[in-house]
N, C-alpha and C. Protein backbone atom coordinates (compact mmCIF):
# COMPACT_ATOMS: atom_id res chain seq x y z
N UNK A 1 43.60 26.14 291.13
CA UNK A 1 43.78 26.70 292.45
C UNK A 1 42.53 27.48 292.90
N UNK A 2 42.13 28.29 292.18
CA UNK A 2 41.01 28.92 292.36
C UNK A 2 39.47 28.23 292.38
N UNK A 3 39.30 27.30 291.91
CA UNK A 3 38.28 26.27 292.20
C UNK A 3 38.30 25.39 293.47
N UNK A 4 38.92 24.91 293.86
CA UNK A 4 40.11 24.52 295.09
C UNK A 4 39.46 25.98 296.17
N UNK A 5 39.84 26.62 295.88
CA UNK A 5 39.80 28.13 296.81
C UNK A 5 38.03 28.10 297.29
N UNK A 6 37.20 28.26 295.96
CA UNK A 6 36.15 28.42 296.43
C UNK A 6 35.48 27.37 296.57
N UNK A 7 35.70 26.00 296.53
CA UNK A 7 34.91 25.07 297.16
C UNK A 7 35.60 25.37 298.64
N UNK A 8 36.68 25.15 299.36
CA UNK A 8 37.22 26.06 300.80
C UNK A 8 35.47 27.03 300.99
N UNK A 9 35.48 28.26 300.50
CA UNK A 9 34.51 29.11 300.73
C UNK A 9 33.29 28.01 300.58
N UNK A 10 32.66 26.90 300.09
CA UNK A 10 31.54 26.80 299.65
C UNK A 10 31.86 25.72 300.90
N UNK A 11 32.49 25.08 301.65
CA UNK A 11 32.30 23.85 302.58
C UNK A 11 32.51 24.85 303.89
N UNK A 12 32.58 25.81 304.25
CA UNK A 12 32.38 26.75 305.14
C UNK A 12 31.19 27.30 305.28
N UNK A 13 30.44 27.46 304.68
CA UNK A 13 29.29 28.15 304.26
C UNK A 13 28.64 27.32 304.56
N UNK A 14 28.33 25.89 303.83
CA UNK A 14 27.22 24.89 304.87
C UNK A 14 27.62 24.38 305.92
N UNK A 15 28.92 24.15 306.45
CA UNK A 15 29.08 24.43 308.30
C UNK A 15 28.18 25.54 308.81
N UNK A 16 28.53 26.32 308.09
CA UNK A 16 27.52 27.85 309.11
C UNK A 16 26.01 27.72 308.92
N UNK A 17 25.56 26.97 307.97
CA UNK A 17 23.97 26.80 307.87
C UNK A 17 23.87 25.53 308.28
N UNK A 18 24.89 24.57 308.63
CA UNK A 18 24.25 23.25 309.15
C UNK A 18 24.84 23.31 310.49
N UNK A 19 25.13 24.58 311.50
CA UNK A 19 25.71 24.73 312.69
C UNK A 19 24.17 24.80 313.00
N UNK A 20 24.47 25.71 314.64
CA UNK A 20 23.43 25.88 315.44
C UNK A 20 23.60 27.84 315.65
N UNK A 21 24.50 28.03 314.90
CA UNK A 21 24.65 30.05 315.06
C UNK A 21 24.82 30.51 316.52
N UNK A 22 25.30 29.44 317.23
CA UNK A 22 25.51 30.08 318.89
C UNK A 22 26.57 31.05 318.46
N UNK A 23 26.74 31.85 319.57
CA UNK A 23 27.92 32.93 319.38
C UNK A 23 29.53 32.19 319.51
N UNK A 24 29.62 31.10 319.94
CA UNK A 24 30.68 30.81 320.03
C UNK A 24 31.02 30.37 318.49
N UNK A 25 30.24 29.51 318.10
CA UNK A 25 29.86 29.09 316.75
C UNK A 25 30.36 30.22 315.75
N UNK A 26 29.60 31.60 315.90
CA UNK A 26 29.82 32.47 315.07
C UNK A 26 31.03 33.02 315.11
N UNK A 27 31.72 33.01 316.01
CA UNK A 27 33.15 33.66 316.45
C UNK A 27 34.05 33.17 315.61
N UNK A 28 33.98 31.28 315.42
CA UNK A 28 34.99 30.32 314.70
C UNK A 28 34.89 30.74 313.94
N UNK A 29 33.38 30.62 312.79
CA UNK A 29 32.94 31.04 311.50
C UNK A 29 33.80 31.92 310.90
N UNK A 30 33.08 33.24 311.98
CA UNK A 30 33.96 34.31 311.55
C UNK A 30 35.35 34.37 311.02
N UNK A 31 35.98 33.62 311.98
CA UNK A 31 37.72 33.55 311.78
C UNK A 31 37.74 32.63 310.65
N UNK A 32 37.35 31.32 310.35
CA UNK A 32 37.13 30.54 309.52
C UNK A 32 37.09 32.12 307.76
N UNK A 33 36.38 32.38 307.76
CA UNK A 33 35.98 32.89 306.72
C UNK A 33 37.37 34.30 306.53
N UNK A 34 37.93 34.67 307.83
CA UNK A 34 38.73 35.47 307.71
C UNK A 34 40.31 34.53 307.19
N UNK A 35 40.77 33.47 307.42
CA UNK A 35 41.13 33.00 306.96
C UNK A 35 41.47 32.52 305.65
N UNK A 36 40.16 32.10 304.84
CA UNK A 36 39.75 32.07 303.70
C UNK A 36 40.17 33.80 302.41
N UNK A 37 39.91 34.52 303.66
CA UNK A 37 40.22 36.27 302.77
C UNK A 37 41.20 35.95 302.98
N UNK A 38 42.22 35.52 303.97
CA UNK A 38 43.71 35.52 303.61
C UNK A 38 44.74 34.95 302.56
N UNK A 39 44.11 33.52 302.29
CA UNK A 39 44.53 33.07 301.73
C UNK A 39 43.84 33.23 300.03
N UNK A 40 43.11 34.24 299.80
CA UNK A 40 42.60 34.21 298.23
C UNK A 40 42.57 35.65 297.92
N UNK A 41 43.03 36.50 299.03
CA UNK A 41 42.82 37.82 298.53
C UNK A 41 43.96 38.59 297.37
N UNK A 42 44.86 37.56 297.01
CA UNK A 42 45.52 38.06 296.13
C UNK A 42 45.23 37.72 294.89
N UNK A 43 44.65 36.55 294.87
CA UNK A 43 44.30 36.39 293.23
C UNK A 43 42.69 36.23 292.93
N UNK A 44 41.92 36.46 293.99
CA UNK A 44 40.50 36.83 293.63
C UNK A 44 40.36 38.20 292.28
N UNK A 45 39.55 38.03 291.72
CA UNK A 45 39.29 39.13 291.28
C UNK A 45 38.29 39.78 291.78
N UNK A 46 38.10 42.00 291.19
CA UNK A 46 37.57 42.72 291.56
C UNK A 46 35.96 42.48 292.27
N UNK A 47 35.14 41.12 291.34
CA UNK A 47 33.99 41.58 292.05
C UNK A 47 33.63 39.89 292.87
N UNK A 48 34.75 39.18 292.94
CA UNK A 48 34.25 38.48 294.00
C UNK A 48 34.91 38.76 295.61
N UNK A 49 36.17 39.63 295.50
CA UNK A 49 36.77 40.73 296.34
C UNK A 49 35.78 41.42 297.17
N UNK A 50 34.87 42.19 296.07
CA UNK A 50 33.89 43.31 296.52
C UNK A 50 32.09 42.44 296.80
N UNK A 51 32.29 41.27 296.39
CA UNK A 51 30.88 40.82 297.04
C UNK A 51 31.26 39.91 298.65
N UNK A 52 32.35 39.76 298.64
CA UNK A 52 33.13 38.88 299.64
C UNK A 52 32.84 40.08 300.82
N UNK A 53 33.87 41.31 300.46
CA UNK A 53 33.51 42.35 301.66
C UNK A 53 32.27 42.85 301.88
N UNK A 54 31.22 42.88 300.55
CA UNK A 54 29.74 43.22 301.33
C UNK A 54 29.34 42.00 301.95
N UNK A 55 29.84 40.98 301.90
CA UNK A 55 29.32 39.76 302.89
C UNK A 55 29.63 40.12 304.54
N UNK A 56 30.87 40.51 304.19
CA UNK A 56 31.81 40.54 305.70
C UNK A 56 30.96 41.69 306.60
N UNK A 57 31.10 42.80 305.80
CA UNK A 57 30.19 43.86 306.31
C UNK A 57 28.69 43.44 306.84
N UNK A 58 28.16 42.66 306.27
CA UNK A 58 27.00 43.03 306.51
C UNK A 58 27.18 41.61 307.61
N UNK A 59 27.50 41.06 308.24
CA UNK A 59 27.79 39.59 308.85
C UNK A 59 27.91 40.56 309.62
N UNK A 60 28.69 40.92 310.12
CA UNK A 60 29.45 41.96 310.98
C UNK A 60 28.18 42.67 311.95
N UNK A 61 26.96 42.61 311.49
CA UNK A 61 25.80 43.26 312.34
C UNK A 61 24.44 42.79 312.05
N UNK A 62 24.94 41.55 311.75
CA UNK A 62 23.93 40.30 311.36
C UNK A 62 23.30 40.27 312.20
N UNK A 63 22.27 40.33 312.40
CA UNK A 63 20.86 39.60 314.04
C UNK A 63 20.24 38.59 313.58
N UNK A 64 20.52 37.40 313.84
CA UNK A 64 20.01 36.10 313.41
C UNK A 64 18.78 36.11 314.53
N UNK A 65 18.35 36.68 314.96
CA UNK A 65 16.98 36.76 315.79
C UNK A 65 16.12 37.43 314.88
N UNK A 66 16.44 38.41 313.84
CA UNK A 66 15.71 39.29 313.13
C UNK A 66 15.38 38.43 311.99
N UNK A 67 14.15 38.14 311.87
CA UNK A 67 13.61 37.15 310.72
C UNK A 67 13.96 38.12 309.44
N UNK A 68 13.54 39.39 309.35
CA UNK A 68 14.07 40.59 308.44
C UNK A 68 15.06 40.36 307.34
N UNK A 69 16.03 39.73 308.82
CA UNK A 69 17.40 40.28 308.36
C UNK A 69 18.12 38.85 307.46
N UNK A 70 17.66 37.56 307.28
CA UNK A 70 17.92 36.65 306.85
C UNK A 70 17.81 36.64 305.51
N UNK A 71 16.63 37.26 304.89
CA UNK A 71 16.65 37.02 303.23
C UNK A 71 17.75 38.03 302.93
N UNK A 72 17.92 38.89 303.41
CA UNK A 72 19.14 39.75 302.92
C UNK A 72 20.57 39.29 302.96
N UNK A 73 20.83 38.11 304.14
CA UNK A 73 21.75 37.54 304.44
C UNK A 73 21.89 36.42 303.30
N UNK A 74 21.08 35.98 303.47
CA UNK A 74 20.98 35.08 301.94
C UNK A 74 21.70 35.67 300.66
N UNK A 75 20.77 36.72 300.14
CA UNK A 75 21.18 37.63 299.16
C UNK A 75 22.89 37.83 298.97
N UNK A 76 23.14 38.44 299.79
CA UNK A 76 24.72 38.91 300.50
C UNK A 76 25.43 37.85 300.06
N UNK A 77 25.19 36.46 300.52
CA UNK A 77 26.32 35.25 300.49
C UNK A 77 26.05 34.89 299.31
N UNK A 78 25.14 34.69 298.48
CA UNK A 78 24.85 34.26 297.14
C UNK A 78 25.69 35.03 296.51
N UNK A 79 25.39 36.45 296.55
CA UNK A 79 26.18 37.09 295.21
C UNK A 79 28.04 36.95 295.50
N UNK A 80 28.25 36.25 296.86
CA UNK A 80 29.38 35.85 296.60
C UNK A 80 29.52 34.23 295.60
N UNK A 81 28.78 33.51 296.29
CA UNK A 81 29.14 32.26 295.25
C UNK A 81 28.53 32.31 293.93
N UNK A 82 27.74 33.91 293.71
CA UNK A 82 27.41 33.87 291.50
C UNK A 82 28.66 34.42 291.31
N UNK A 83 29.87 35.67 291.92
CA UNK A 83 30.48 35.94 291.60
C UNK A 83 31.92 35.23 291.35
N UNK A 84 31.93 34.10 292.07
CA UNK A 84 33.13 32.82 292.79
C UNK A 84 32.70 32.06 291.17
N UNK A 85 31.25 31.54 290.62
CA UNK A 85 30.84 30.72 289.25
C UNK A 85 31.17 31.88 288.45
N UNK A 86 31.07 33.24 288.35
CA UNK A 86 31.09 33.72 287.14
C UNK A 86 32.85 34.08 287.06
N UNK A 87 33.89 33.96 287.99
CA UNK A 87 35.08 33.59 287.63
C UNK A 87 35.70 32.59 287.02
N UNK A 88 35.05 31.59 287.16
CA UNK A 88 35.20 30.39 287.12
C UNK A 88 34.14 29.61 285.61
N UNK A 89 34.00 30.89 285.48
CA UNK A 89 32.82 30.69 283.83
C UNK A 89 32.14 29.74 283.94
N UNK A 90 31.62 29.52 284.66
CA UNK A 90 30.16 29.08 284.89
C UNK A 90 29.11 30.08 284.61
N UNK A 91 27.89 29.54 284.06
CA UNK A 91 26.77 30.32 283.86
C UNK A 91 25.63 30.37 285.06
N UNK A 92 25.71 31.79 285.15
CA UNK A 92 24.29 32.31 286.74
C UNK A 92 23.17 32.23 286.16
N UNK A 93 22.75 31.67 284.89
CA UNK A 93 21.13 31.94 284.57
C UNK A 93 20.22 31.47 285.13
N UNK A 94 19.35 31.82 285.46
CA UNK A 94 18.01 30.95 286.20
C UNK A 94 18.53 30.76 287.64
N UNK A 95 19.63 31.47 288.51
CA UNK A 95 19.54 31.24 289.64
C UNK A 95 19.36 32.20 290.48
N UNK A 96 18.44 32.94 290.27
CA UNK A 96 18.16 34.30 290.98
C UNK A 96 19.24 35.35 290.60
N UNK A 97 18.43 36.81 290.97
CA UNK A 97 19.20 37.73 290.83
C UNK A 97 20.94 37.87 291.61
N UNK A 98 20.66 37.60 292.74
CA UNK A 98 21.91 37.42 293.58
C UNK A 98 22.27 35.92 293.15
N UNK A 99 22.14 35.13 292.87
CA UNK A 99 22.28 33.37 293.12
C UNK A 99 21.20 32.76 293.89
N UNK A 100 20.60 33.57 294.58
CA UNK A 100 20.11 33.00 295.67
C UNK A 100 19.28 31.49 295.43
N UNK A 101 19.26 31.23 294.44
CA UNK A 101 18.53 29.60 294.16
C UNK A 101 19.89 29.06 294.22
N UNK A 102 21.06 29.22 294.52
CA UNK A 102 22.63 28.24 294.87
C UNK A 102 21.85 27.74 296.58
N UNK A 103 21.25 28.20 296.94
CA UNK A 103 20.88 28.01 298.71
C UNK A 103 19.51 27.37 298.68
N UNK A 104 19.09 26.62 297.65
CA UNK A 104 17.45 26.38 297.29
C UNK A 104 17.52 24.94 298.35
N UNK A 105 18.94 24.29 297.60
CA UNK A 105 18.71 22.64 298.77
C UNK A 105 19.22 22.92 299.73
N UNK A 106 19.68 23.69 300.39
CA UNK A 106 20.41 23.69 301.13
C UNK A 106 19.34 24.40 302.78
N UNK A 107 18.75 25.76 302.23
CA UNK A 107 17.53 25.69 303.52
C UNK A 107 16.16 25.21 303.04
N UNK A 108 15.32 24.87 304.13
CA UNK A 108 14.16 24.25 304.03
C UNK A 108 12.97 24.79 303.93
N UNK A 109 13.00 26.36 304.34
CA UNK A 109 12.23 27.13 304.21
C UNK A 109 12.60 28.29 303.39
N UNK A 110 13.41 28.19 302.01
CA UNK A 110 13.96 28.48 301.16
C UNK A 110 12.70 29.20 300.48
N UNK A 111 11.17 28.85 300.12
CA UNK A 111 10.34 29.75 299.63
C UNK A 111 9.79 30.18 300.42
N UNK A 112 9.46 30.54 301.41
CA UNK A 112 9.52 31.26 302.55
C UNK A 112 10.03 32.66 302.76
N UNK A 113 11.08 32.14 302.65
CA UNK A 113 12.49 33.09 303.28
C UNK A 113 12.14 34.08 302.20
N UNK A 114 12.71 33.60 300.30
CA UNK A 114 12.66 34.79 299.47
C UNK A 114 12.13 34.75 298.57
């Protein structure tokens, strides 16, 4: 069930990086992902719970105009999907501190960015 759960979280996540981030766009997302907390917030555990809400939080005053503010956004969503593999006992080695090499194929300016 819980693998199930976070592939849900992981086919949401490249909608939002293979969208276009208009605000209408971001609005669905948003709900999309609030959805997702509904349906896993009871049997998530403590720290994919607590990397899930520093995601939410920090989304929440995201400026996708702010070049700044993207490697951090990166950061943010990674340490949700190392924390989603390290439930799921999978090993995070070699994928950055946050995960952030989980997002390596996925953007194009990936050494760039962090």
């Amino acid at each position: 069930e819980r693998r199930q759960a976070y592939q849900d979280f992981v086919d949401i996540i490249i909608d939002i990086f293979a969208g276009k981030n208009e605000t209408k766009q971001k609005s669905s997302d948003v709900n999309r992902l609030f959805e997702f907390y509904k349906k896993n917030i009871l049997f998530a555990p403590p720290n994919v719970v607590n990397a899930f809400s520093d995601y939410m939080q920090y989304i929440y005053v995201f400026d996708n105009s702010d070049p700044n503010q993207t490697a951090e956004h990166i950061r943010k969503l990674t340490e949700v999907l190392k924390q989603m593999r390290k439930d799921l006992g999978l090993s995070n080695s070699d994928l950055g501190e946050n995960g952030e090499k989980l997002m390596r194929a996925i953007l194009k300016d990936f050494d760039t960015l962090l």
